[in-house]
N, C-alpha and C. Protein backbone atom coordinates (compact mmCIF):
# COMPACT_ATOMS: atom_id res chain seq x y z
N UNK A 1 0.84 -1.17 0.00
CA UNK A 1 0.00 0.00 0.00
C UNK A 1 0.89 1.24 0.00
N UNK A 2 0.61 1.88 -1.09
CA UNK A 2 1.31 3.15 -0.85
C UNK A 2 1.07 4.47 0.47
N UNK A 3 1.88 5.58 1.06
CA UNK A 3 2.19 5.65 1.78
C UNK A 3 1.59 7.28 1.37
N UNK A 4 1.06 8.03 2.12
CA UNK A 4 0.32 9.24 2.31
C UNK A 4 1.92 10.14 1.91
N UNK A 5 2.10 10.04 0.29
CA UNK A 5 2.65 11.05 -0.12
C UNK A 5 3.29 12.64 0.45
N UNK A 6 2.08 13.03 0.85
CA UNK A 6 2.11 14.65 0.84
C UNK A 6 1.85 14.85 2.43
N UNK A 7 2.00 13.56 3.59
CA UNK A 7 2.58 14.57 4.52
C UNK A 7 3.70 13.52 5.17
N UNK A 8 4.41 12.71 4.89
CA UNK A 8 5.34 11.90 5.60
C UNK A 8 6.58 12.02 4.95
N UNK A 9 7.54 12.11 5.48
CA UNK A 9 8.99 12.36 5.56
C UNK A 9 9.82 11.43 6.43
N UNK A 10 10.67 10.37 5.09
CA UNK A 10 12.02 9.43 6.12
C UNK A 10 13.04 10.31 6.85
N UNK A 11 13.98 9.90 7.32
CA UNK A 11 14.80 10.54 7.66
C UNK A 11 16.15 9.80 7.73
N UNK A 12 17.15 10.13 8.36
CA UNK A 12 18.38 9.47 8.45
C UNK A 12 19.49 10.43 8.95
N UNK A 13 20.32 9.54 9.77
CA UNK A 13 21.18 10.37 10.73
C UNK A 13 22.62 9.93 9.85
N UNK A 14 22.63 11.21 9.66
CA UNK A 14 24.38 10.40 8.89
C UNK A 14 25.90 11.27 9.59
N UNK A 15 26.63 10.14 9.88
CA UNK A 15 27.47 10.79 10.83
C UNK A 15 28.90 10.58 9.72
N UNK A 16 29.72 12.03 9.46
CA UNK A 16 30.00 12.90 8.68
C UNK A 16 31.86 12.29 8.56
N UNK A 17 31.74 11.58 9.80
CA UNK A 17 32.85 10.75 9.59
C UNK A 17 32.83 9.81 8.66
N UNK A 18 31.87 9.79 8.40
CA UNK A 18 32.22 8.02 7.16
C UNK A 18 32.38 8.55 5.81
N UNK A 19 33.13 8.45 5.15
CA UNK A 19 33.31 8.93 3.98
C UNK A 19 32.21 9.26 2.79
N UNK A 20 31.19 8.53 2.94
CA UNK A 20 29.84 8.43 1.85
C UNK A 20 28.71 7.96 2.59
N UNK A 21 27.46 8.30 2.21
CA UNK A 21 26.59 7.50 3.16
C UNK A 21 25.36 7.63 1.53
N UNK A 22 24.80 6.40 1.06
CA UNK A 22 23.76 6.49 -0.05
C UNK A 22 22.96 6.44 0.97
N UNK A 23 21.97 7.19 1.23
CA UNK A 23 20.38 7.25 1.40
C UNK A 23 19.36 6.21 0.59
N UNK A 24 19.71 6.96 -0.91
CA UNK A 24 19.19 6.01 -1.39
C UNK A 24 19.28 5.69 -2.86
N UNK A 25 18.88 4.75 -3.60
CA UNK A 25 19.39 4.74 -4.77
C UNK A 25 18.37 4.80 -6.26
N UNK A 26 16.95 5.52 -5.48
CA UNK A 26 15.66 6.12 -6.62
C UNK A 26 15.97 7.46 -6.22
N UNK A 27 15.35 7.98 -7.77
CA UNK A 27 14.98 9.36 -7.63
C UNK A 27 14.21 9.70 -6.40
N UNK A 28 14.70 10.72 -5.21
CA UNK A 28 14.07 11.19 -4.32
C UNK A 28 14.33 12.79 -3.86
N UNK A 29 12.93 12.78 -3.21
CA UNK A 29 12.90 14.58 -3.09
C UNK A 29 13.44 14.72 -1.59
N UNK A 30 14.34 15.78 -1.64
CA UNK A 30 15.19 16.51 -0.39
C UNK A 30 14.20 17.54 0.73
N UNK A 31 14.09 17.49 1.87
CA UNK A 31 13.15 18.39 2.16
C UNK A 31 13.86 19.15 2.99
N UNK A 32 15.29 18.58 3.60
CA UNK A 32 16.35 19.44 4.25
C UNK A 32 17.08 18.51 4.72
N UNK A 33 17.69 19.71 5.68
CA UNK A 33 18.97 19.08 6.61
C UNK A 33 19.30 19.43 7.80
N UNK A 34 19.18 19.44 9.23
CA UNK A 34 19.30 19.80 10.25
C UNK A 34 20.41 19.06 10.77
N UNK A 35 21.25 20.10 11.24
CA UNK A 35 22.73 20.33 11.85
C UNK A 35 23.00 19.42 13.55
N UNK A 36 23.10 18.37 13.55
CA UNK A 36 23.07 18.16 15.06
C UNK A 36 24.07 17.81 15.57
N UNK A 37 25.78 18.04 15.33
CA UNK A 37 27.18 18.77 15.83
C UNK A 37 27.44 19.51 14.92
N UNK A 38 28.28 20.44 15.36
CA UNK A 38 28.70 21.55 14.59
C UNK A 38 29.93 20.21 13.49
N UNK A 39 29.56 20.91 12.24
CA UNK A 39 30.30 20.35 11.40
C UNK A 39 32.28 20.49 11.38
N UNK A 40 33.28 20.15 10.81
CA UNK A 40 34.44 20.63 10.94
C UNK A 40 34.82 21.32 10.13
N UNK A 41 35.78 21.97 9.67
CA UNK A 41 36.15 22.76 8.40
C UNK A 41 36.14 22.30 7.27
N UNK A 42 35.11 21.45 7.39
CA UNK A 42 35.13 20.64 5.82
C UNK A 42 33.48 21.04 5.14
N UNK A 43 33.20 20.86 4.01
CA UNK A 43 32.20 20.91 3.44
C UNK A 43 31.04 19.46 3.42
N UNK A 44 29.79 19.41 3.52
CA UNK A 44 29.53 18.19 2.96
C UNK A 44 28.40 18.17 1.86
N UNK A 45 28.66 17.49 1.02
CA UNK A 45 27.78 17.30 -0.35
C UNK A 45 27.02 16.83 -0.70
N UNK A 46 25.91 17.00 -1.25
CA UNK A 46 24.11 16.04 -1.56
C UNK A 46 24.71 15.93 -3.00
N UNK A 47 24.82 14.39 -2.81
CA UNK A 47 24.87 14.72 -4.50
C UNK A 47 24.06 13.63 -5.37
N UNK A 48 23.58 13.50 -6.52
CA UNK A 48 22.49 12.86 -7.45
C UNK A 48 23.27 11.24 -7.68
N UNK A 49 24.48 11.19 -7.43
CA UNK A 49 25.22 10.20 -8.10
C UNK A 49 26.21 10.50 -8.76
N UNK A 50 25.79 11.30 -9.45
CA UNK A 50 26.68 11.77 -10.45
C UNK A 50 27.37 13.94 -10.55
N UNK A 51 26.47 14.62 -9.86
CA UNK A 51 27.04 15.41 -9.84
C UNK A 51 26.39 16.07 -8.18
N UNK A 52 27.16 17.07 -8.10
CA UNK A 52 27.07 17.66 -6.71
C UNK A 52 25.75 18.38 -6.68
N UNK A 53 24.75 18.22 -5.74
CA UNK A 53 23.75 19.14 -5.88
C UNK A 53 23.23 20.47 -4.89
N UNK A 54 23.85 20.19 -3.80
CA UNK A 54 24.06 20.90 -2.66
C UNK A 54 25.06 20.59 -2.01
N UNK A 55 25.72 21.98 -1.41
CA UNK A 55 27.06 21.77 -0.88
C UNK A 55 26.38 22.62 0.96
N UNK A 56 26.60 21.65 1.95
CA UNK A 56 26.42 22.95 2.80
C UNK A 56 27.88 22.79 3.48
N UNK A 57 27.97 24.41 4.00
CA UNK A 57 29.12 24.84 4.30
C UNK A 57 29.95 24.48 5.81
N UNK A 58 31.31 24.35 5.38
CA UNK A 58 32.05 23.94 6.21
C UNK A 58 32.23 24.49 7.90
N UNK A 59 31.77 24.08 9.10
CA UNK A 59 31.49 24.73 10.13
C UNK A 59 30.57 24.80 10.68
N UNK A 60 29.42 24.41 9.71
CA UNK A 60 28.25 24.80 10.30
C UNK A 60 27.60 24.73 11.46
N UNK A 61 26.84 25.25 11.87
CA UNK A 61 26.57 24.83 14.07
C UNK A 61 25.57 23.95 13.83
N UNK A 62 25.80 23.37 14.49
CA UNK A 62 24.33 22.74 15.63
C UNK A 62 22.90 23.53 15.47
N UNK A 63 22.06 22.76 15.05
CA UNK A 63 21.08 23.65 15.76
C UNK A 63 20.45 24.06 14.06
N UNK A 64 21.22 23.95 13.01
CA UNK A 64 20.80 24.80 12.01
C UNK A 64 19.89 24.05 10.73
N UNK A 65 19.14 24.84 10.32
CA UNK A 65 18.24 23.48 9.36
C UNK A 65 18.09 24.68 8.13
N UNK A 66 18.39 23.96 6.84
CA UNK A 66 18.34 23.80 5.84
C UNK A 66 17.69 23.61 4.80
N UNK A 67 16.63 24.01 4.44
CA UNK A 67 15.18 23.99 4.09
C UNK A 67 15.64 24.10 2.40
N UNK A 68 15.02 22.38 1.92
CA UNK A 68 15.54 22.17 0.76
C UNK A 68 14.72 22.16 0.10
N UNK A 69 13.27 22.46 0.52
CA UNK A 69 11.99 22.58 0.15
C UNK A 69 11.31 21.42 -1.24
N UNK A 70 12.02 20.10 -0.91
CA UNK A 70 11.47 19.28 -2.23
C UNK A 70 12.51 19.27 -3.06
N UNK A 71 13.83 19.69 -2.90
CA UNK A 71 14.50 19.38 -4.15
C UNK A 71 14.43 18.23 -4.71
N UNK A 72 14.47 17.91 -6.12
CA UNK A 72 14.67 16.71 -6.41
C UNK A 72 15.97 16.20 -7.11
N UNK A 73 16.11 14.81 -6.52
CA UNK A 73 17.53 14.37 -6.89
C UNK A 73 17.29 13.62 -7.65
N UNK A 74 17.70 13.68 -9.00
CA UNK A 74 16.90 12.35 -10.13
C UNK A 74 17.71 11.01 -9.98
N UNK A 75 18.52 10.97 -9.69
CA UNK A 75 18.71 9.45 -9.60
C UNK A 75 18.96 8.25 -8.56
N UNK A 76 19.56 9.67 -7.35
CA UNK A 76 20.06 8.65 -6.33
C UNK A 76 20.04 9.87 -5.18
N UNK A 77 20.85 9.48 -4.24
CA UNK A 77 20.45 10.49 -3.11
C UNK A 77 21.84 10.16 -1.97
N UNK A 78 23.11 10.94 -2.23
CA UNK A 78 24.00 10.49 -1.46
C UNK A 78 24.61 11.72 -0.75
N UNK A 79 25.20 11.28 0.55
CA UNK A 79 25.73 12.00 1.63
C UNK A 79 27.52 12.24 1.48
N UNK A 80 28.23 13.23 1.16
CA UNK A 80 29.24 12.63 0.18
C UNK A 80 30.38 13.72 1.40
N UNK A 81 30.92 13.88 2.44
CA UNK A 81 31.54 14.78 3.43
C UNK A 81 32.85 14.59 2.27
N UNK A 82 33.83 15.29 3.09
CA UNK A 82 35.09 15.44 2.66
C UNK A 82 35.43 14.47 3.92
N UNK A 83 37.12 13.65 3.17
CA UNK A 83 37.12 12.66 3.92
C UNK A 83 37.74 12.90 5.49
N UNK A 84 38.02 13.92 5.55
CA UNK A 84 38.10 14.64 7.43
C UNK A 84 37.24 15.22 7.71
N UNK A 85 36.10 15.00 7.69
CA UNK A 85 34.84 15.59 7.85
C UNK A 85 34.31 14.69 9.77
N UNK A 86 34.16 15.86 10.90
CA UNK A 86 33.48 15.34 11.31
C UNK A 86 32.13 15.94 11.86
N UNK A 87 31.29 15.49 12.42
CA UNK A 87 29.54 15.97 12.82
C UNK A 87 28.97 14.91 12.40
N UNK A 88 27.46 15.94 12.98
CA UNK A 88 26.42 14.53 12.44
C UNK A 88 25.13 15.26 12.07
N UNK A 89 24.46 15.18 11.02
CA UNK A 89 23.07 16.22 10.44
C UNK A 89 22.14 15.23 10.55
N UNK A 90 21.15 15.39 10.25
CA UNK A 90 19.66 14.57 9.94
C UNK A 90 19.31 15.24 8.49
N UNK A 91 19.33 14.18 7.37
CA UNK A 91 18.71 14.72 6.78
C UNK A 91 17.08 14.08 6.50
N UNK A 92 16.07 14.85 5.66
CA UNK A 92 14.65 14.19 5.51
C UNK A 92 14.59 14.34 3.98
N UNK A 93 14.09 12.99 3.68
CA UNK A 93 13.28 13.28 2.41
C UNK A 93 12.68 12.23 1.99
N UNK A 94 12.43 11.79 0.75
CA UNK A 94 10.99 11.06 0.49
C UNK A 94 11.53 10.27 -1.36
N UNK A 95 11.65 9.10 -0.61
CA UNK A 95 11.95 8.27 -2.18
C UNK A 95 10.70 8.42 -3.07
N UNK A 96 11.19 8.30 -4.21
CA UNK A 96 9.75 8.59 -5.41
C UNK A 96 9.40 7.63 -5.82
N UNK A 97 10.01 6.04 -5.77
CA UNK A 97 9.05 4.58 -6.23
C UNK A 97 7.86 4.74 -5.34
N UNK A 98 7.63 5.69 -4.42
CA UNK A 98 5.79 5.26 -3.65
C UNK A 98 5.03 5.82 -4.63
N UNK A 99 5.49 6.88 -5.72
CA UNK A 99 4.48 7.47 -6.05
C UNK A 99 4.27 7.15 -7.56
């Protein structure tokens, strides 16, 4: 049974030390990203698979959310830090095979 589209949101805690983290591997929509340790001087990257789609910035605090309002990632959906990257964000969003 498919899953009430238009108000539920997955989520996932990805901790900034691990070099890559796939979320997931369908086209899925981004709805943000909330900051929960301050990040290190590194950048970390949303990217489609194949190219970078959001970069948020290196440092960032605690506390801060990211309002990606539905972006969509057409193919895949990955967590991509620099490899001295440490923190940990939440990001939310919503694979598109439900719909």
């Amino acid at each position: 049974m498919a899953r009430d589209s238009h108000k539920e949101w997955d989520y996932t805690v990805v901790d900034t030390s691990n070099n890559t983290t796939t979320i997931a591997t369908v086209p899925t929509l981004v709805r943000g990203v909330y900051i929960n340790t301050t990040l290190s001087a590194h950048t970390v990257v949303l990217d489609d698979g194949a190219n970078p789609v959001i970069t948020i910035p290196a440092s960032a605090t605690a506390g801060n959310y990211y309002d990606i309002e539905g972006g969509r990632f057409l193919t895949s959906f990955i967590v991509d830090p620099d490899d001295s990257s440490t923190g940990s964000i939440t990001v939310f969003y919503r694979t598109l095979e439900y719909i």
